[in-house]
C-alpha atoms as a PDB file:
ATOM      1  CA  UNK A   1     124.764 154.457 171.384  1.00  0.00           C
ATOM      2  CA  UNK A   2     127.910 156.233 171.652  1.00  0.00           C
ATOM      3  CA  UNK A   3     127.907 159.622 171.093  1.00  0.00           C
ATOM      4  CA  UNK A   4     130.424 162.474 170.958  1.00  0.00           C
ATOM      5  CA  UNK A   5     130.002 166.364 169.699  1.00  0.00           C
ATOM      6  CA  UNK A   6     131.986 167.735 166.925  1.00  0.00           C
ATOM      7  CA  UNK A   7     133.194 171.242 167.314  1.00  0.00           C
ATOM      8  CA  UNK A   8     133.654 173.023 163.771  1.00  0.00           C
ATOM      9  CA  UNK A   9     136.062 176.110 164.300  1.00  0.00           C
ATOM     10  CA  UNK A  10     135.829 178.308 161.580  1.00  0.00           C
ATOM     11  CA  UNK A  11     138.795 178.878 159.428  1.00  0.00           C
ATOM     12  CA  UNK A  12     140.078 181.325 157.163  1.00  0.00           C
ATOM     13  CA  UNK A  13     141.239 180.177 153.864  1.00  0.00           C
ATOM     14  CA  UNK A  14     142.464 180.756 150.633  1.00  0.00           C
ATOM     15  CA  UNK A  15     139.772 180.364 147.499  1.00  0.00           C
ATOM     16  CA  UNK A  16     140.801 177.517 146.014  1.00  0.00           C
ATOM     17  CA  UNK A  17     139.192 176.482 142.277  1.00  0.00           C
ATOM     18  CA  UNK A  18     137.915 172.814 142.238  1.00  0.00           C
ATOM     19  CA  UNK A  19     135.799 170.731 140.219  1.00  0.00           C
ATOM     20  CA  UNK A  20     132.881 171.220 142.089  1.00  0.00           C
ATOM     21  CA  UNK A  21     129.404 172.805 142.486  1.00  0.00           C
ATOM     22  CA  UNK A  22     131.485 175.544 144.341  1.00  0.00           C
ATOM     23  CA  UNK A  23     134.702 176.852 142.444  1.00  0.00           C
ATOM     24  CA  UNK A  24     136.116 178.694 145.398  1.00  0.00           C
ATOM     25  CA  UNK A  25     135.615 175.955 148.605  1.00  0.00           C
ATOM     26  CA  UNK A  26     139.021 174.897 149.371  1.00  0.00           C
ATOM     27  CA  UNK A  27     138.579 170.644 149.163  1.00  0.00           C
ATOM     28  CA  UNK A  28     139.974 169.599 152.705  1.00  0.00           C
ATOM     29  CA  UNK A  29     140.937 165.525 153.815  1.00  0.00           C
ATOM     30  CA  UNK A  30     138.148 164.534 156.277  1.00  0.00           C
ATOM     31  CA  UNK A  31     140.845 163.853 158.641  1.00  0.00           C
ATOM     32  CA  UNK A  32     143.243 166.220 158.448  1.00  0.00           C
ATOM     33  CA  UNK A  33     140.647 168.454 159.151  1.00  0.00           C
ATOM     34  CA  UNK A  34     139.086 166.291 161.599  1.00  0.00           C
ATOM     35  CA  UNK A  35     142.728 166.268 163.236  1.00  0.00           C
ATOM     36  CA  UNK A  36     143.295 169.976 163.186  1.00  0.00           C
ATOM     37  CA  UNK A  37     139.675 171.408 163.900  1.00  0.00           C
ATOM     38  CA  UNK A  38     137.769 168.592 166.659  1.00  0.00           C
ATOM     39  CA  UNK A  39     136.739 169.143 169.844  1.00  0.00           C
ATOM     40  CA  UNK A  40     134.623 167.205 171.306  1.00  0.00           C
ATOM     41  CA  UNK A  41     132.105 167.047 174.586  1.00  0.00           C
ATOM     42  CA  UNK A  42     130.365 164.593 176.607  1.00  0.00           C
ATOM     43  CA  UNK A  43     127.001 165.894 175.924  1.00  0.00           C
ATOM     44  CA  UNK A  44     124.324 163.220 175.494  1.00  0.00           C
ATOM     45  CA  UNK A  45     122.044 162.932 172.663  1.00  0.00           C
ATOM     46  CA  UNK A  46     118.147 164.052 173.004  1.00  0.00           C
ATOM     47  CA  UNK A  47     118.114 160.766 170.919  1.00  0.00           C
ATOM     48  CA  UNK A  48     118.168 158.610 174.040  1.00  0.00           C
ATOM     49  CA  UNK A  49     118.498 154.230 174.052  1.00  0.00           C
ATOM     50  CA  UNK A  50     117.963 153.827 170.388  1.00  0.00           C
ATOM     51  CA  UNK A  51     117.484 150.166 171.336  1.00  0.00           C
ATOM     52  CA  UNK A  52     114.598 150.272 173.102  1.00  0.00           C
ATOM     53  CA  UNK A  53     112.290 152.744 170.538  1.00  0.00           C
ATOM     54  CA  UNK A  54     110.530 150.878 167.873  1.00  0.00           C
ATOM     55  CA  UNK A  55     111.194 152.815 164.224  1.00  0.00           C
ATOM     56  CA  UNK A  56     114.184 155.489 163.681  1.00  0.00           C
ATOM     57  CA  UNK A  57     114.452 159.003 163.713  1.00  0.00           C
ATOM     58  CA  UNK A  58     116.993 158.640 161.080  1.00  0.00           C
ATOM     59  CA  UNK A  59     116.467 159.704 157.103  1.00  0.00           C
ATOM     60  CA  UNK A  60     118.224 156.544 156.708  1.00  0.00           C
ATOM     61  CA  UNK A  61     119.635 154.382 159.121  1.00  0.00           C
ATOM     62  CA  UNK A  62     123.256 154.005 157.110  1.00  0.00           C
ATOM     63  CA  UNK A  63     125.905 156.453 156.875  1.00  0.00           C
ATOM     64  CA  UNK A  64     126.562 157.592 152.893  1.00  0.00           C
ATOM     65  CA  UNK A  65     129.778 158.852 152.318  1.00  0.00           C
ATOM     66  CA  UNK A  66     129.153 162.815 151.398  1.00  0.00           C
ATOM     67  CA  UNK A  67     130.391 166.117 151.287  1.00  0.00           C
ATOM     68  CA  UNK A  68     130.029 169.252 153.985  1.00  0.00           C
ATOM     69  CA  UNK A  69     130.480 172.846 152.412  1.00  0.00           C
ATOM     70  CA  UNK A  70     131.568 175.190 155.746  1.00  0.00           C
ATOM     71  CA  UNK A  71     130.604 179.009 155.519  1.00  0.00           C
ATOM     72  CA  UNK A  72     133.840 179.359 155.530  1.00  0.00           C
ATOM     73  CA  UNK A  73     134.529 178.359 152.226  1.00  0.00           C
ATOM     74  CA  UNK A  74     135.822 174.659 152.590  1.00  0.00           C
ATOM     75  CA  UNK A  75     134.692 171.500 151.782  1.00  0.00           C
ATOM     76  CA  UNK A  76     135.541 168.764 153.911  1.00  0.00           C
ATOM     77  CA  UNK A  77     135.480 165.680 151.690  1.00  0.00           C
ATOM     78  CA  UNK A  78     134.329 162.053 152.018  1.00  0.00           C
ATOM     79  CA  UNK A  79     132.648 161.948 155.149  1.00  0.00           C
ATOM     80  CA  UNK A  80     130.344 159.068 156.297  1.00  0.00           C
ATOM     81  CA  UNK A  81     126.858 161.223 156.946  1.00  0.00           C
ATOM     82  CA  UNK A  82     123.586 159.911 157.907  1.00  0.00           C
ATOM     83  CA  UNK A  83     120.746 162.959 159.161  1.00  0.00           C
ATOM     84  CA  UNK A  84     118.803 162.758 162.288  1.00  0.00           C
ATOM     85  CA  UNK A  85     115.660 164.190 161.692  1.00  0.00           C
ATOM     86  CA  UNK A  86     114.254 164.139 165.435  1.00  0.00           C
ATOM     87  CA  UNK A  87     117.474 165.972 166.264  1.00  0.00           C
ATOM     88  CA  UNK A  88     117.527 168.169 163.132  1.00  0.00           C
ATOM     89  CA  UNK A  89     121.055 167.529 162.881  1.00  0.00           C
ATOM     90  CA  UNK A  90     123.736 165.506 160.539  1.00  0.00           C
ATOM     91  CA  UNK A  91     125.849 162.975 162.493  1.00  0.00           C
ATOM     92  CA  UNK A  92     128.974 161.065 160.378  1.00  0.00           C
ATOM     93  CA  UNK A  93     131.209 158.106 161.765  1.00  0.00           C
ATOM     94  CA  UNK A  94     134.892 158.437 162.280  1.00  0.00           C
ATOM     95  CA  UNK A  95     137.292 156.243 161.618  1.00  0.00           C
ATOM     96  CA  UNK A  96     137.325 154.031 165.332  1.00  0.00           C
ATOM     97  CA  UNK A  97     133.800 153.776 165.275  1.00  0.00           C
ATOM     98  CA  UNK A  98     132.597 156.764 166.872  1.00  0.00           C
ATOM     99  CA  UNK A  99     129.489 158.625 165.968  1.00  0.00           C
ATOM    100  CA  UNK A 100     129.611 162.288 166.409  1.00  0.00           C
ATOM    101  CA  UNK A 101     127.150 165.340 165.575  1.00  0.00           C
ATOM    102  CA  UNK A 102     127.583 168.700 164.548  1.00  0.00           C
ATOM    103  CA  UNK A 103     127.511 171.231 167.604  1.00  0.00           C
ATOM    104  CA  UNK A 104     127.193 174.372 165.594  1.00  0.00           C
ATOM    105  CA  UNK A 105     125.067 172.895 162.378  1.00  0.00           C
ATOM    106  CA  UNK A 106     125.060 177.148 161.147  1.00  0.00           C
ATOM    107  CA  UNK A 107     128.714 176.306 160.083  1.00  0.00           C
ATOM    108  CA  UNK A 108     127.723 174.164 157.209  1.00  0.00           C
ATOM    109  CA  UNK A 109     126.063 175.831 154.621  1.00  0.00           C
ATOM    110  CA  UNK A 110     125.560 172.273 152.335  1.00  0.00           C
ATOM    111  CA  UNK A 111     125.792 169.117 152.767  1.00  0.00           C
ATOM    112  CA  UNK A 112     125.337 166.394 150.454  1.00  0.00           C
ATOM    113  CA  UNK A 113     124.447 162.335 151.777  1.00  0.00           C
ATOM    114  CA  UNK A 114     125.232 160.481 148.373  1.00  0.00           C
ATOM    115  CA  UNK A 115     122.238 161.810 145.981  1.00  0.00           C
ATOM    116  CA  UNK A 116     120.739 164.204 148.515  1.00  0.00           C
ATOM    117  CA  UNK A 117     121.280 167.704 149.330  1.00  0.00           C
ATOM    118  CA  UNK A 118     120.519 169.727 152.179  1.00  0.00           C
ATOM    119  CA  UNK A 119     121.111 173.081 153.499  1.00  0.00           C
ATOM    120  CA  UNK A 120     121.018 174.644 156.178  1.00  0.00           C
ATOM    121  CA  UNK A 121     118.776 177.680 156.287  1.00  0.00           C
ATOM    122  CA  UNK A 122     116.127 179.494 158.233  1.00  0.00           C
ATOM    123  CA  UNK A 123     112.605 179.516 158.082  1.00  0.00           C
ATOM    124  CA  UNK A 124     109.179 180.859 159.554  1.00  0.00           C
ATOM    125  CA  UNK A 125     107.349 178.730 162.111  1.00  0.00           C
ATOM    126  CA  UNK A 126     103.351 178.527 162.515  1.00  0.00           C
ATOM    127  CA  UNK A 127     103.648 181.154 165.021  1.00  0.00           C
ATOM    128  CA  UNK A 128     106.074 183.643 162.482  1.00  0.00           C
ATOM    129  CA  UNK A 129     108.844 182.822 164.596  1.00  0.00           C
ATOM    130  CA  UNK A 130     112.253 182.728 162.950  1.00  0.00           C
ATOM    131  CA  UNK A 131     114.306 179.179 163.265  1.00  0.00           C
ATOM    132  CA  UNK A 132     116.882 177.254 161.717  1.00  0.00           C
ATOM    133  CA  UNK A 133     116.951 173.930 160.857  1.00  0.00           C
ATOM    134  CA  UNK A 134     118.408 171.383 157.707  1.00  0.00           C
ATOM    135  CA  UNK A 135     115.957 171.014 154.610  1.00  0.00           C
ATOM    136  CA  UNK A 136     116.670 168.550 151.802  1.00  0.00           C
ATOM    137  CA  UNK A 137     116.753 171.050 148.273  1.00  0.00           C
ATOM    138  CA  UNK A 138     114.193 169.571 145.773  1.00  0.00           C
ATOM    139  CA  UNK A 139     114.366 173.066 143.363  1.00  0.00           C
ATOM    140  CA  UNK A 140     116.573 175.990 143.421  1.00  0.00           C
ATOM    141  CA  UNK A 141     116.692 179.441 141.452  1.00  0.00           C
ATOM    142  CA  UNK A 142     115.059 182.778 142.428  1.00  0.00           C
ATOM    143  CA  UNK A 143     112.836 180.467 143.937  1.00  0.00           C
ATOM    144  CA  UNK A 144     114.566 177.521 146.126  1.00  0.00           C
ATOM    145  CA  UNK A 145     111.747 174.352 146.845  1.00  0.00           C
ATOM    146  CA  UNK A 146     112.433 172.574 149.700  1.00  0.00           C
ATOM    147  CA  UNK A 147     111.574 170.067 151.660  1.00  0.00           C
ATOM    148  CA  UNK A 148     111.404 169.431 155.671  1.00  0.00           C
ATOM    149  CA  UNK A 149     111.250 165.631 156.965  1.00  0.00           C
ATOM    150  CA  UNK A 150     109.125 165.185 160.298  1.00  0.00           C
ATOM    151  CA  UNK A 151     108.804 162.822 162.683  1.00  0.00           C
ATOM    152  CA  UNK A 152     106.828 162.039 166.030  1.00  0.00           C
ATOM    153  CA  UNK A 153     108.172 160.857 168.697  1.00  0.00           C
ATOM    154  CA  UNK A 154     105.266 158.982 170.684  1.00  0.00           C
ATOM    155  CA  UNK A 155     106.445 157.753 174.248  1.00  0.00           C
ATOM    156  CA  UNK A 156     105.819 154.938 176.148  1.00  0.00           C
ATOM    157  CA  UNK A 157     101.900 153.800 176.723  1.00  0.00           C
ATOM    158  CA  UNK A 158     101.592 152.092 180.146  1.00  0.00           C
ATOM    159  CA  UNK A 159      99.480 148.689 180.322  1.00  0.00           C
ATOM    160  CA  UNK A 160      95.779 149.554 180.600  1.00  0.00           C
ATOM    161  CA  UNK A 161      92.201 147.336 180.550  1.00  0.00           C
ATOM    162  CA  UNK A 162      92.310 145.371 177.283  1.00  0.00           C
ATOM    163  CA  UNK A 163      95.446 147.120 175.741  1.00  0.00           C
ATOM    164  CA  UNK A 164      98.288 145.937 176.004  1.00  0.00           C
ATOM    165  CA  UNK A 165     101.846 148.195 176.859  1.00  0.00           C
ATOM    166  CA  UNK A 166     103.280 149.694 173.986  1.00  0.00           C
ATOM    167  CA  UNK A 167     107.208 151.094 173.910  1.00  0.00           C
ATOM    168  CA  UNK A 168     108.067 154.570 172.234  1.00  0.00           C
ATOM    169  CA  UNK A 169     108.155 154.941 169.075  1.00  0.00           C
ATOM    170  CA  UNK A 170     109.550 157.423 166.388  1.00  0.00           C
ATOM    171  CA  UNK A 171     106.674 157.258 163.368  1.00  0.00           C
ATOM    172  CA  UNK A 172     107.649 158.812 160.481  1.00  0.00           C
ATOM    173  CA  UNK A 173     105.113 161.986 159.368  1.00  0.00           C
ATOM    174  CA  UNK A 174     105.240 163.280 155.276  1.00  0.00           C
ATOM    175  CA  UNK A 175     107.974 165.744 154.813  1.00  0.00           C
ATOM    176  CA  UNK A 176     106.251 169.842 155.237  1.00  0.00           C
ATOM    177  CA  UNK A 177     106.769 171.856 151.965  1.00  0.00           C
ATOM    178  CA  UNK A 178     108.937 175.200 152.070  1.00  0.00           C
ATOM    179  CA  UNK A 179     109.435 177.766 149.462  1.00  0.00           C
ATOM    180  CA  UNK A 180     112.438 180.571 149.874  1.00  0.00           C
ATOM    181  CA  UNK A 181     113.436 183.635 148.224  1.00  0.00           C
ATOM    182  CA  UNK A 182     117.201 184.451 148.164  1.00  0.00           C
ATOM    183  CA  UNK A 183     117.934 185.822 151.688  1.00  0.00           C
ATOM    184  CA  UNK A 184     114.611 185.787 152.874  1.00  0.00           C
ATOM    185  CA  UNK A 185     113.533 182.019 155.497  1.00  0.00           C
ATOM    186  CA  UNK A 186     111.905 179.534 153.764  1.00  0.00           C
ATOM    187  CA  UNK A 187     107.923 179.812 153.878  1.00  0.00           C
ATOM    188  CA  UNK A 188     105.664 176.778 154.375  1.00  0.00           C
ATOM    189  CA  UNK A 189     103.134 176.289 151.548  1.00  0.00           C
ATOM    190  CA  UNK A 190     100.466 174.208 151.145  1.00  0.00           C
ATOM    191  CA  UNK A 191      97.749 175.981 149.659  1.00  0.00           C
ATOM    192  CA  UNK A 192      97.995 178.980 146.350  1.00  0.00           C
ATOM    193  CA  UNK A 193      97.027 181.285 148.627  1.00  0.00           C
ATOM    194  CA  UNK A 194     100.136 180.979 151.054  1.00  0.00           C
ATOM    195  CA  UNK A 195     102.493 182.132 147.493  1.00  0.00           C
ATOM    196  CA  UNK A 196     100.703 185.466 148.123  1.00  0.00           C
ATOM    197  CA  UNK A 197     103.697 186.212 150.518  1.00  0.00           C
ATOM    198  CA  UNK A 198     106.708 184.608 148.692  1.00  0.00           C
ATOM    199  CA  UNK A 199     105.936 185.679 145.325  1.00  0.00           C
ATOM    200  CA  UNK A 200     105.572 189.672 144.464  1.00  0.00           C
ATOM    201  CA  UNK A 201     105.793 189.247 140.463  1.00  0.00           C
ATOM    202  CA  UNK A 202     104.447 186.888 137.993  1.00  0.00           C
ATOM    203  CA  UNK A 203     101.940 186.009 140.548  1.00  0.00           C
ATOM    204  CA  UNK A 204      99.272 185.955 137.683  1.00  0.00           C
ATOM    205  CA  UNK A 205     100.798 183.380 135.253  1.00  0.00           C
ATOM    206  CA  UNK A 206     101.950 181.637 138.422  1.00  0.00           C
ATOM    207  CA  UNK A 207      98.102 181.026 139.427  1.00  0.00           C
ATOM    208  CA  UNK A 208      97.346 180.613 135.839  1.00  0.00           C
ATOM    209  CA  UNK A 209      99.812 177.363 135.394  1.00  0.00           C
ATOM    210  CA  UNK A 210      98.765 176.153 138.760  1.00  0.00           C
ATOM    211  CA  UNK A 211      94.984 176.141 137.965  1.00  0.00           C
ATOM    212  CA  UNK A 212      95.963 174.458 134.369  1.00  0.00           C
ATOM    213  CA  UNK A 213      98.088 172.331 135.093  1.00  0.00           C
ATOM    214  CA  UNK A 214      96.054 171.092 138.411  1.00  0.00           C
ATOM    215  CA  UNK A 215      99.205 171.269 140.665  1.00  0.00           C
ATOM    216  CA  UNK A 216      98.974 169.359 144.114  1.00  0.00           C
ATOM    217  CA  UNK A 217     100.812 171.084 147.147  1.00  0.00           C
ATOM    218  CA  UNK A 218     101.287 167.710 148.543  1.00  0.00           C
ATOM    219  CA  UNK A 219     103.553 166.572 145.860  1.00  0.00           C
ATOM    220  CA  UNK A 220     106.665 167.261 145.636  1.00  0.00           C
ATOM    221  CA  UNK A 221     106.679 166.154 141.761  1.00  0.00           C
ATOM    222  CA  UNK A 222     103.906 168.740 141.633  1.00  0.00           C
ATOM    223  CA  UNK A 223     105.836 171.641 143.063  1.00  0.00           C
ATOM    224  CA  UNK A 224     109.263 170.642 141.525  1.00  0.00           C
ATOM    225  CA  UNK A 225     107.386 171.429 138.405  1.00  0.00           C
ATOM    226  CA  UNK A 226     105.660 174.472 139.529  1.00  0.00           C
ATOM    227  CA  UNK A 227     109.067 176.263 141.080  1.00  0.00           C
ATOM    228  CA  UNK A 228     111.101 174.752 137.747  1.00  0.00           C
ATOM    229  CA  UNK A 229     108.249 177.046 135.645  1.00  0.00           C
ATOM    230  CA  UNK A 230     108.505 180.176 138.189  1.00  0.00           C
ATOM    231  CA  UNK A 231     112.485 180.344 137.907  1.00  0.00           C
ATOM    232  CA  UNK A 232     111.879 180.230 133.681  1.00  0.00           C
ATOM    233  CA  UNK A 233     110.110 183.097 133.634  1.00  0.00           C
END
């Protein structure tokens, strides 16, 4: 697969009201700034010979025409967006054909793939290491709910007695659960007990509603509901 990296230079620009989500993102062409802004690389893809790896590490295979919202206050408009999720990047499609990917995803602050949303944010890893990475928004408030897709990437199994070679493989895994304050990373949670160090108040009608209202971590239903009833109170 052909693939290209997309340089986003930060601009400065004028606030610009639109009628969108944000009033002040100055609504750019896709190419004009495309034309103005690219750069591109010959870096190769970690994604290596699609072709030959059963399953995709794709959210969805297609491209959806969407939206990016820089950090610098611009929304580039009508792009053709698809999200890797083994590269933990978005990719889009220009106009020839080619298929490029973000080199410096901590320009975007939002992007949104037809009816889903993602940011780009940080979060704590199982070690309490910092990171960054894209999460699709399921909730937001005080309390933002979001959720992480994950996928495996199992290589090649050699021939062996009785089994038979097997190619790589991306398998898909259930997307990982994360809850954020404002300007604090987004927490994993999938017990009560890890809200212990995301919420500081309300933490006793919090546990009340979860005991009542029997309130799965798994689900994202579940915790949609949950975060909806925190960010009422």
């Amino acid at each position: 697969m052909k693939k290209s990296t997309l340089t986003l230079f930060l601009v400065i620009v004028c606030a610009a009201f639109a009628q969108a989500q944000y009033l002040n993102y100055e609504i750019i062409e896709k190419m004009d700034y495309l034309r103005t802004n690219q750069m591109t690389t010959n870096r190769p893809s970690t994604t290596v010979a699609q072709y030959k790896i059963e399953g995709s590490p794709y959210l969805d295979d297609a491209f959806v025409n969407g939206t990016i919202y820089t950090t610098a206050k611009t929304q580039v408009v009508d792009v053709p967006l698809r999200y890797n999720i083994y590269n933990d990047n978005l990719e889009f499609k220009t106009s020839d054909g080619s298929i490029l990917e973000l080199a410096h995803p901590e320009t975007v602050e939002r992007a949104k793939l037809g009816e889903t949303e993602m940011i780009f944010t940080s979060y704590l890893t199982s070690t309490n290491n910092t990171k960054n990475g894209f999460f699709k928004v399921l909730a937001e408030g005080d309390l933002n709910l979001l959720a992480k897709p994950d996928i495996f990437y199992q290589k090649a199994k050699e021939e062996a007695a009785y089994k038979e070679a097997q190619p790589p493989k991306f398998i898909p895994k259930p997307d990982e659960y994360y809850m954020q304050k404002s300007g604090a990373p987004a927490v994993k949670v999938r017990k009560s007990q890890d809200l212990d160090e995301i919420i500081v108040v309300h933490k006793k009608e919090i546990y009340t509603y979860i005991k009542k209202n029997k309130i799965k971590f798994k689900s994202a239903e579940d915790l949609t509901q949950l975060v909806d009833y925190y960010n009422s109170l």
